[in-house]
C-alpha atoms as a PDB file:
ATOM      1  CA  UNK A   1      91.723  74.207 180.140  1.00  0.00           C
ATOM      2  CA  UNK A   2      89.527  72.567 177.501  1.00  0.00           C
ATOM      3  CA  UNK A   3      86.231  74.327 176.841  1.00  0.00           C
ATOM      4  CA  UNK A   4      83.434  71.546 174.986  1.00  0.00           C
ATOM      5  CA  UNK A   5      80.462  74.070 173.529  1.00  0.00           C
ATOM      6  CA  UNK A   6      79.133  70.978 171.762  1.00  0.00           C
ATOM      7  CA  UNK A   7      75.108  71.151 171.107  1.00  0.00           C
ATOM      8  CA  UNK A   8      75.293  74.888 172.582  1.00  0.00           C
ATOM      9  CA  UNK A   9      73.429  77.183 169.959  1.00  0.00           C
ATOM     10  CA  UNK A  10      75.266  81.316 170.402  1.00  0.00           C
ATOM     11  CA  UNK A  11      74.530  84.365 168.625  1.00  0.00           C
ATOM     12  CA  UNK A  12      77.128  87.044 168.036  1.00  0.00           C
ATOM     13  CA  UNK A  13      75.881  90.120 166.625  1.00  0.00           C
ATOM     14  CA  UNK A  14      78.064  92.149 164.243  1.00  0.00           C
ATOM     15  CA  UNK A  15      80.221  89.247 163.884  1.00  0.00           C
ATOM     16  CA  UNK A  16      81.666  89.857 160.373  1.00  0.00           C
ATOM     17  CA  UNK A  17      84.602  92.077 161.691  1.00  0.00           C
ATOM     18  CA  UNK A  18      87.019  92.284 164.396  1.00  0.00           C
ATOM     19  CA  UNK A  19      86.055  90.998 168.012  1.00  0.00           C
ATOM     20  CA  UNK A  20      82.710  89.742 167.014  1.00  0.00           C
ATOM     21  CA  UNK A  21      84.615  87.638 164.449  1.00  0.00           C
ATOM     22  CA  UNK A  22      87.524  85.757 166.163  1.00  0.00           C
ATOM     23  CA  UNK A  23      84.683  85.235 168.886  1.00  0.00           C
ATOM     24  CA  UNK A  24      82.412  83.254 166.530  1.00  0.00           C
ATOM     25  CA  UNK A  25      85.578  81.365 165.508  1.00  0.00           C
ATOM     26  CA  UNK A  26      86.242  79.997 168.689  1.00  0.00           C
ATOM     27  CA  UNK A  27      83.017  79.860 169.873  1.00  0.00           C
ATOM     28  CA  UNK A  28      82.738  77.054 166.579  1.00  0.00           C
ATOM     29  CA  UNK A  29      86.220  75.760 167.510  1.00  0.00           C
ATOM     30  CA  UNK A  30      84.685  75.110 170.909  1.00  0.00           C
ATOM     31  CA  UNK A  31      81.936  73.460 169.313  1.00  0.00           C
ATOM     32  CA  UNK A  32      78.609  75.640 169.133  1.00  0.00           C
ATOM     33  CA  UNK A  33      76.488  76.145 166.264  1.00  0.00           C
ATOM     34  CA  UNK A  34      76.961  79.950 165.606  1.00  0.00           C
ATOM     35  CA  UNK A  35      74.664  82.099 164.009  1.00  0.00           C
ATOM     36  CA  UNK A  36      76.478  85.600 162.227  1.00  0.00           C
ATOM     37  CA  UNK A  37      74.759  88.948 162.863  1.00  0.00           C
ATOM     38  CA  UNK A  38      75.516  91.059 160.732  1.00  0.00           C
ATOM     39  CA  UNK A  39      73.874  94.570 158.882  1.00  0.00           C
ATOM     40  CA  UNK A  40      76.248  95.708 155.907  1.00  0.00           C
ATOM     41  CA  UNK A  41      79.173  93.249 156.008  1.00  0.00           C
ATOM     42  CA  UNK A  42      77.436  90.293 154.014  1.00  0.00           C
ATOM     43  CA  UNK A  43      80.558  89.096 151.654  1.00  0.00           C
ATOM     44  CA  UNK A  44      82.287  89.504 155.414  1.00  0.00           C
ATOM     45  CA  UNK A  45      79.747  87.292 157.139  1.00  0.00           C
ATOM     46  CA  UNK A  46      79.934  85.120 154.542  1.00  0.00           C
ATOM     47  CA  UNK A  47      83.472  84.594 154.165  1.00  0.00           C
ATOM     48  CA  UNK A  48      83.308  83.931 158.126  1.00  0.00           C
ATOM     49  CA  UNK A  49      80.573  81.294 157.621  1.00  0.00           C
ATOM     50  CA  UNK A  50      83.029  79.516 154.602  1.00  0.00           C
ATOM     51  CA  UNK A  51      86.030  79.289 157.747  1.00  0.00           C
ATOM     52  CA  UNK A  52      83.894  77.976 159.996  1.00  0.00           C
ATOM     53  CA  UNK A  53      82.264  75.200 157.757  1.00  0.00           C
ATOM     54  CA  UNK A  54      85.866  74.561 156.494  1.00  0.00           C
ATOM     55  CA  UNK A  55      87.093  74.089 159.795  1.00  0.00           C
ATOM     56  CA  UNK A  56      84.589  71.198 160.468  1.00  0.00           C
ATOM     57  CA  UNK A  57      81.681  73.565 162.376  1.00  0.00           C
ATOM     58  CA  UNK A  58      78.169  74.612 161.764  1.00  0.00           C
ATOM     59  CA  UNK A  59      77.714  78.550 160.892  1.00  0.00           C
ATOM     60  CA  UNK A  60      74.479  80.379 159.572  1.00  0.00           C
ATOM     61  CA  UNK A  61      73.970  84.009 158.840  1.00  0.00           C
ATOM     62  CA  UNK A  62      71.819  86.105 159.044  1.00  0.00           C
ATOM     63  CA  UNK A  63      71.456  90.626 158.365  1.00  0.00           C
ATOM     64  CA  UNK A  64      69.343  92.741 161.076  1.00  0.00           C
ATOM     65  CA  UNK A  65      69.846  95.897 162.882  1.00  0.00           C
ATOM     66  CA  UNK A  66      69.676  95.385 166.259  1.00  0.00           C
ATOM     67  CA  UNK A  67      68.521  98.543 167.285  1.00  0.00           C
ATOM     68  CA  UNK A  68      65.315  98.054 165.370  1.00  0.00           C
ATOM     69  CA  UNK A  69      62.763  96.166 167.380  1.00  0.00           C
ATOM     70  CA  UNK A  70      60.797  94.436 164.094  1.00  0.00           C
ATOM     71  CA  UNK A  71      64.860  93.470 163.274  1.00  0.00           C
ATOM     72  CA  UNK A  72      65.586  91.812 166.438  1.00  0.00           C
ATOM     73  CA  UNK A  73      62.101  89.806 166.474  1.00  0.00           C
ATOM     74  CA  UNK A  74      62.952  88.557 162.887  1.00  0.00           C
ATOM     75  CA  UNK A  75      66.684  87.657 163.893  1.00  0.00           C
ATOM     76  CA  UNK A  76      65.351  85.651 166.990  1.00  0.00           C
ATOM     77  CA  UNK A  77      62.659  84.154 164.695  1.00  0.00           C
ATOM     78  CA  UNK A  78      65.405  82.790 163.115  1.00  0.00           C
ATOM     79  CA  UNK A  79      67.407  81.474 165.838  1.00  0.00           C
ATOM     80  CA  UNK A  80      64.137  79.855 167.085  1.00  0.00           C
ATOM     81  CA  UNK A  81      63.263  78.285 163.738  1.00  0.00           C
ATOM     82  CA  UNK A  82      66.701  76.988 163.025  1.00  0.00           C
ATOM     83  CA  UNK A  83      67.295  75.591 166.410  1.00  0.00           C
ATOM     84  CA  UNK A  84      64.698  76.012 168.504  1.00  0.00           C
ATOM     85  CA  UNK A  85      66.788  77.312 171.517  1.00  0.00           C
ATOM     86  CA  UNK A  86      69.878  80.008 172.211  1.00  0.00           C
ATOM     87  CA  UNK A  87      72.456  79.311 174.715  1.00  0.00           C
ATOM     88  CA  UNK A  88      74.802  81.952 174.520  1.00  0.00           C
ATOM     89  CA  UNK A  89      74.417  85.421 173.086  1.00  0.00           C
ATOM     90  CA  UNK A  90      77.414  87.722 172.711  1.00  0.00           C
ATOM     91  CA  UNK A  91      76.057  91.631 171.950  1.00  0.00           C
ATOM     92  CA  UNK A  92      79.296  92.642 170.408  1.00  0.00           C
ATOM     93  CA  UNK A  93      77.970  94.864 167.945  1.00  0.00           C
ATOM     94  CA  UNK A  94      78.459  98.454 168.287  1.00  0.00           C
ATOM     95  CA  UNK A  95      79.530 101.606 166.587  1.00  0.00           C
ATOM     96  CA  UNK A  96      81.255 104.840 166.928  1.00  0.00           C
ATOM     97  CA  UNK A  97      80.400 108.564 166.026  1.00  0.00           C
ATOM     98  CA  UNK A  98      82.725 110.734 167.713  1.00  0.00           C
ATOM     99  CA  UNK A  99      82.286 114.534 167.936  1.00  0.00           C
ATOM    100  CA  UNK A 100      82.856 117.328 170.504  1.00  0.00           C
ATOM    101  CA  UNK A 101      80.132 117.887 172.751  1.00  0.00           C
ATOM    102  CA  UNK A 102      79.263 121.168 171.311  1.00  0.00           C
ATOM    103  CA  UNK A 103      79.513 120.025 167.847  1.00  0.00           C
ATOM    104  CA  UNK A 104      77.524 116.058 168.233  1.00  0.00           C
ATOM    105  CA  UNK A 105      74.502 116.494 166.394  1.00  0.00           C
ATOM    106  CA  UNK A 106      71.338 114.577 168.202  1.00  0.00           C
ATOM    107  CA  UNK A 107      71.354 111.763 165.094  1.00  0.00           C
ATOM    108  CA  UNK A 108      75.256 111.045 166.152  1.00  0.00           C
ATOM    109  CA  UNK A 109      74.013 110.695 169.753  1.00  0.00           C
ATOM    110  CA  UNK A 110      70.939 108.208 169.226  1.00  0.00           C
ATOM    111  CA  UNK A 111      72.086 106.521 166.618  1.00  0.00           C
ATOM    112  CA  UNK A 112      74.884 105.087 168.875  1.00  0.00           C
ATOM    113  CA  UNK A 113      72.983 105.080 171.996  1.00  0.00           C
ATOM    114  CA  UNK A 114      70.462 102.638 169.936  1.00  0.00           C
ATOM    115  CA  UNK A 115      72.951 100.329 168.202  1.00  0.00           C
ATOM    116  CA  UNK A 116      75.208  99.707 171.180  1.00  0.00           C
ATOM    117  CA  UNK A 117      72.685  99.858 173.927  1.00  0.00           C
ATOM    118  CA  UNK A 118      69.419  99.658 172.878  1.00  0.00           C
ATOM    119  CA  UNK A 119      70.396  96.944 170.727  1.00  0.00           C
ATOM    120  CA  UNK A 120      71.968  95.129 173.171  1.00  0.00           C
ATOM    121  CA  UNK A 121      68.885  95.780 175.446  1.00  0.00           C
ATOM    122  CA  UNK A 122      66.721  94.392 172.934  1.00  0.00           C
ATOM    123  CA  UNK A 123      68.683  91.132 172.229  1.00  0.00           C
ATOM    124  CA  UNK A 124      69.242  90.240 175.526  1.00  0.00           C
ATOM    125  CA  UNK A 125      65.667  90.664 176.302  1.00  0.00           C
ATOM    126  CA  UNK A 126      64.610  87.841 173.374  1.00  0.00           C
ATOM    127  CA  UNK A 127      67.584  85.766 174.377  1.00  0.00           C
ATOM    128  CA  UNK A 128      66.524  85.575 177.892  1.00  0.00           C
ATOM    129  CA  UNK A 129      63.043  84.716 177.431  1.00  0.00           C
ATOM    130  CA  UNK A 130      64.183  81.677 175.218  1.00  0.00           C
ATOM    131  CA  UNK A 131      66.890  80.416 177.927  1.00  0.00           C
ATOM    132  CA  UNK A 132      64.494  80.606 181.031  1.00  0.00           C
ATOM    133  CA  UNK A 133      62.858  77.515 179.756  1.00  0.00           C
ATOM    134  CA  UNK A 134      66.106  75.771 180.139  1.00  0.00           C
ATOM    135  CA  UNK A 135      67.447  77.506 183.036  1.00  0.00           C
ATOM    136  CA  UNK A 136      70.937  77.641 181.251  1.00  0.00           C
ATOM    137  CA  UNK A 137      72.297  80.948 179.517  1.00  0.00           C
ATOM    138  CA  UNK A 138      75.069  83.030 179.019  1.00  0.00           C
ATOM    139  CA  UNK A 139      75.126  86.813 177.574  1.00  0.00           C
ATOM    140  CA  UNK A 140      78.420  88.219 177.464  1.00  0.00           C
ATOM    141  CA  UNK A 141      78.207  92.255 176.497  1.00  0.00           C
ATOM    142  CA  UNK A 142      81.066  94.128 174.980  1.00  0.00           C
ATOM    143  CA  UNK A 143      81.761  97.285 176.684  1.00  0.00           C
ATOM    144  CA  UNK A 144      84.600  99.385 176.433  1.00  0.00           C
ATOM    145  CA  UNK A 145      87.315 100.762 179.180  1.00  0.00           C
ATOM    146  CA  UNK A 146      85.816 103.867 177.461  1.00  0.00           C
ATOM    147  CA  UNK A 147      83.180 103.628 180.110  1.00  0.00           C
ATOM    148  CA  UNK A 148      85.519 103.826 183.200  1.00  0.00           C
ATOM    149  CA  UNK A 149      88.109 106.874 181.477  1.00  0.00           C
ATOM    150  CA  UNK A 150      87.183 109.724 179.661  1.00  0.00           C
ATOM    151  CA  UNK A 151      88.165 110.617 176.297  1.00  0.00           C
ATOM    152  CA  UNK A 152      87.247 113.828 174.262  1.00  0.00           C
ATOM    153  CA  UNK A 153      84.677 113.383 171.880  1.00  0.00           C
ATOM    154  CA  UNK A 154      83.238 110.601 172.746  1.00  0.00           C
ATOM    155  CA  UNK A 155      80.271 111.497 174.894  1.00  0.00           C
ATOM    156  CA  UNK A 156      77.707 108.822 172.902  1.00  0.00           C
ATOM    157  CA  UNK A 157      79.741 105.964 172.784  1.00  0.00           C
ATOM    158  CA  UNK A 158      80.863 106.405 176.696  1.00  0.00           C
ATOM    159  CA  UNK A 159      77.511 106.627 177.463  1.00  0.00           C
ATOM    160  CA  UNK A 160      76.606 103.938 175.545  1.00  0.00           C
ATOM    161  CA  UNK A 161      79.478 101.258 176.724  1.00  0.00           C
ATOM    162  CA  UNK A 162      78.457 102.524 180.532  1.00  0.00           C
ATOM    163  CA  UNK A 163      75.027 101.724 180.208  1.00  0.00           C
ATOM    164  CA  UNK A 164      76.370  98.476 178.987  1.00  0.00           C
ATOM    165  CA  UNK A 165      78.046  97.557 182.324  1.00  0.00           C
ATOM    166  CA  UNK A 166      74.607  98.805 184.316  1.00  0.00           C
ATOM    167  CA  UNK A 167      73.071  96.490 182.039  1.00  0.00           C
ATOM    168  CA  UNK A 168      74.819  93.730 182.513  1.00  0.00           C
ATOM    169  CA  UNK A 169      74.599  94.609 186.441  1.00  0.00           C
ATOM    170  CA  UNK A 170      71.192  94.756 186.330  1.00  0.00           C
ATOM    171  CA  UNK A 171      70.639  91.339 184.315  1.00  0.00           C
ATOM    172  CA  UNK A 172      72.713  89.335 186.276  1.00  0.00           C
ATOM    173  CA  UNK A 173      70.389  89.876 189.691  1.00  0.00           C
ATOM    174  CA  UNK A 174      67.518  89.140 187.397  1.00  0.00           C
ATOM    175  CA  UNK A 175      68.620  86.433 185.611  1.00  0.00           C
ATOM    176  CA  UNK A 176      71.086  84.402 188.297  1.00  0.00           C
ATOM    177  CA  UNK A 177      67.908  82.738 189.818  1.00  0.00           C
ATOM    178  CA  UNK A 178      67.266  81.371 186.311  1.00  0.00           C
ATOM    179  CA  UNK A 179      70.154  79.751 185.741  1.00  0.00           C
ATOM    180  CA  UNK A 180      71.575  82.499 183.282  1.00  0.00           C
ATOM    181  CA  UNK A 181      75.088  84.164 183.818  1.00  0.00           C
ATOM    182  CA  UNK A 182      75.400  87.837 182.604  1.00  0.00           C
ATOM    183  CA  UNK A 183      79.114  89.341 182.295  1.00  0.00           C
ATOM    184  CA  UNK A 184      80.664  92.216 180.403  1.00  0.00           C
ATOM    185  CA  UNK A 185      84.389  92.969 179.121  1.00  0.00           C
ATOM    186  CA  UNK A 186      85.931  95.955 178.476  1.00  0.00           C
ATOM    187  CA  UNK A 187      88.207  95.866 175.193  1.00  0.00           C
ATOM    188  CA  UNK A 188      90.658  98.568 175.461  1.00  0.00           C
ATOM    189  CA  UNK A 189      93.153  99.635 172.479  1.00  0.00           C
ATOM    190  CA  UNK A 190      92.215  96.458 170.188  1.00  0.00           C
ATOM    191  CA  UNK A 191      93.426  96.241 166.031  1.00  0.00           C
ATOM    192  CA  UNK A 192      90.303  96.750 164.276  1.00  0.00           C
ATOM    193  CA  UNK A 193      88.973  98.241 161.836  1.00  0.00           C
ATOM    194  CA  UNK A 194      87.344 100.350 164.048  1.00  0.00           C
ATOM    195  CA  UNK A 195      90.270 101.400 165.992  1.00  0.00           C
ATOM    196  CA  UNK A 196      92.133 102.299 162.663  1.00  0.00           C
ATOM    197  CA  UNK A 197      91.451 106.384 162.542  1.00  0.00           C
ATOM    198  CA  UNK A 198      92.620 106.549 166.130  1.00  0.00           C
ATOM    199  CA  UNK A 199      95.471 104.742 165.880  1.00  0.00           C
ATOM    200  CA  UNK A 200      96.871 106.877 163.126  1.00  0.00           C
ATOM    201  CA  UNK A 201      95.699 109.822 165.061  1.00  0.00           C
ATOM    202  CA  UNK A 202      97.524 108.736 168.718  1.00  0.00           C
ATOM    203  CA  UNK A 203      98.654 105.363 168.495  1.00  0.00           C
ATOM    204  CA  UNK A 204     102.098 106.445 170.065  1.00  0.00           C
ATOM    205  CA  UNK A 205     100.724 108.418 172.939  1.00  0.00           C
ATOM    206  CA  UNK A 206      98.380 105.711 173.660  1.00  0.00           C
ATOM    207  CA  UNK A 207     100.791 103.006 173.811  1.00  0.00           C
ATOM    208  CA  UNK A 208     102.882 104.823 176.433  1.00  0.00           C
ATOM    209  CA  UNK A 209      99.750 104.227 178.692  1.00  0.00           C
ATOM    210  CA  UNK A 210     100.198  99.944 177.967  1.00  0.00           C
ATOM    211  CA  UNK A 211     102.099  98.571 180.421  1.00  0.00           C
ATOM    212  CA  UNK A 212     101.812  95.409 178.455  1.00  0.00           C
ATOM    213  CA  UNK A 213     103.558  97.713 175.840  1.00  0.00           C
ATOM    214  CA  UNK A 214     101.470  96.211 172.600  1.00  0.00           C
ATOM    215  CA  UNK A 215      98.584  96.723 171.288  1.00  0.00           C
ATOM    216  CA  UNK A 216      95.365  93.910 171.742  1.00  0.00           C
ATOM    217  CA  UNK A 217      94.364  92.138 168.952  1.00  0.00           C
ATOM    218  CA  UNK A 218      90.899  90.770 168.704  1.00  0.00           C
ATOM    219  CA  UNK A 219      91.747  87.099 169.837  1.00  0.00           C
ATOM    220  CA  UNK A 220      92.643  88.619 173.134  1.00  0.00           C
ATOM    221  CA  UNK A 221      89.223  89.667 173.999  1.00  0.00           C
ATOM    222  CA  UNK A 222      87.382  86.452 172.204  1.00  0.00           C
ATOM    223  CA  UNK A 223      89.310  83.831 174.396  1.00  0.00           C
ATOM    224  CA  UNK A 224      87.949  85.560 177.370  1.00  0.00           C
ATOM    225  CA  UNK A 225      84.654  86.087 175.771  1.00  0.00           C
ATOM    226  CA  UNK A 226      84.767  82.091 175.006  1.00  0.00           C
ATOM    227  CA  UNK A 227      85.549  81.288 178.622  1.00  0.00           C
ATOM    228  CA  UNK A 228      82.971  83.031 179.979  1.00  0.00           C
ATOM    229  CA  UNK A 229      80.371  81.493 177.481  1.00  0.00           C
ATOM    230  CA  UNK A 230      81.641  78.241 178.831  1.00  0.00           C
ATOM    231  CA  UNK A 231      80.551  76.366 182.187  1.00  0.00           C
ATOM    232  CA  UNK A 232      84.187  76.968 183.756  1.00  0.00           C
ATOM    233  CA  UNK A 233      82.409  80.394 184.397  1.00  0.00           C
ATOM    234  CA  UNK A 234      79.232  79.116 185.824  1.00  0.00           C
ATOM    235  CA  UNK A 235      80.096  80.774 188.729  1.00  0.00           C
ATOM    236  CA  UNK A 236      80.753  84.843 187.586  1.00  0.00           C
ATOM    237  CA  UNK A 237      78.063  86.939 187.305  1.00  0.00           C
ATOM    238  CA  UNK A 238      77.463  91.077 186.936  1.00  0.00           C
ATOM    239  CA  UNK A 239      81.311  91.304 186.268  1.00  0.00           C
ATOM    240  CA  UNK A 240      82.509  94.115 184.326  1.00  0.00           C
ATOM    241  CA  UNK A 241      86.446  92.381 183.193  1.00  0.00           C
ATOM    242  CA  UNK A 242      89.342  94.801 181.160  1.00  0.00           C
ATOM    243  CA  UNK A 243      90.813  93.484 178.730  1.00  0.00           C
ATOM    244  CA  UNK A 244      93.317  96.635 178.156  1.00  0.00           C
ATOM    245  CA  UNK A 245      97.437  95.788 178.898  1.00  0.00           C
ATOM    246  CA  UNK A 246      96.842  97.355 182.045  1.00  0.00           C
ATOM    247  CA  UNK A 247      95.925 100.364 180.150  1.00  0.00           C
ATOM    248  CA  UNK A 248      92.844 100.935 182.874  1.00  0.00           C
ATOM    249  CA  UNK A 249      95.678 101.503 185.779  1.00  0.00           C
ATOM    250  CA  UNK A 250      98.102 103.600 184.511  1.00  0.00           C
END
């Protein structure tokens, strides 16, 4: 199945590591003209804009925090100066602050509740209102299978990934009359940076939960994030997809 993204304009935010990276590679593989979120990995973001332009595509980047509101309106400034329109937005960017419930201090609560929520909240609020005029769009949100299983110590970033999928819910009815598709995956035990500290800390008991019996890497998540950024998926909408092994069933 060939997917053609040529002329399409997409956003990925904290795309200088891990899933947010391999998607803006294929995203510019597929042919869009990506622009690179990112807030502290510049000589990351950078190197990702020198692949892209390498490979023959068109990459600019650009730092904001996403859960600030003066951030966002600058980053979308942006978008709308360089290109004048958006047609995808991927809200991959997120973070973790795990503690016990009894020991999570209220900063370690908002401070992922804003960056992986609000954030994505905040983007796909700007993105929308400069689709509508073209009654095309796609927003694809990065969740977690976090959201559907419980693990200890991460009350915020649960939270946060499940508010993602209402999100996405609740932005697909809104936004399907308009021409815009709104979907969400669910990345579960992916190689990333992120994932490092728990892989040391349970990697083996974890894998005896993947039927697949390996763990993702973050191409496994992008080429689904890529199809449904693409107008094969013109028809899915307010789906909530695991990308896991099968981890989610076991």
């Amino acid at each position: 199945m060939d997917i053609d993204l040529t002329g399409n304009v997409a956003l990925v935010t904290g795309a200088a590591r891990g899933i947010g990276r391999e998607t803006a590679l294929l995203l510019a593989k597929a042919g869009a003209k990506v622009i690179i979120n990112f807030i502290k990995s510049e000589e990351k973001a950078a190197e990702l804009k020198n692949d892209i332009s390498a490979a023959g595509g068109e990459a600019e980047i650009i730092k904001a925090d996403i859960a600030i509101p003066g951030d966002v309106q600058t980053l979308f400034d942006f978008v709308r100066a360089t290109y004048g329109r958006i047609d995808i937005l991927v809200n991959n960017a997120g973070i973790i602050k795990d503690n016990l419930l009894l020991a999570m201090k209220l900063k370690e609560w908002d401070r992922v509740l804003d960056t992986n929520l609000r954030g994505a909240f905040l983007c796909s609020q700007a993105a929308a209102e400069m689709m509508m005029p073209n009654h095309s769009g796609k927003i694809v949100n990065v969740s977690s299978i976090v959201a559907l299983h419980a693990t200890r110590g991460q009350a915020n970033y649960a939270s946060s990934k499940g508010g993602l999928i209402s999100l996405t819910r609740t932005c697909a009815v809104e936004l399907s009359g308009k021409g815009i598709q709104v979907n969400a995956v669910l990345p579960g035990m992916i190689v990333t940076d992120m994932s490092t500290r728990v892989l040391k800390r349970a990697g083996d008991r974890i894998l005896e939960r993947i039927p697949a019996g390996r763990y993702g890497n973050p191409a496994d998540v992008a080429k689904l994030i890529v199809f449904l950024c693409s107008s094969h998926a013109d028809y899915i909408t307010g789906q909530a997809i695991s990308v896991d092994g099968g981890m989610s069933i076991t």
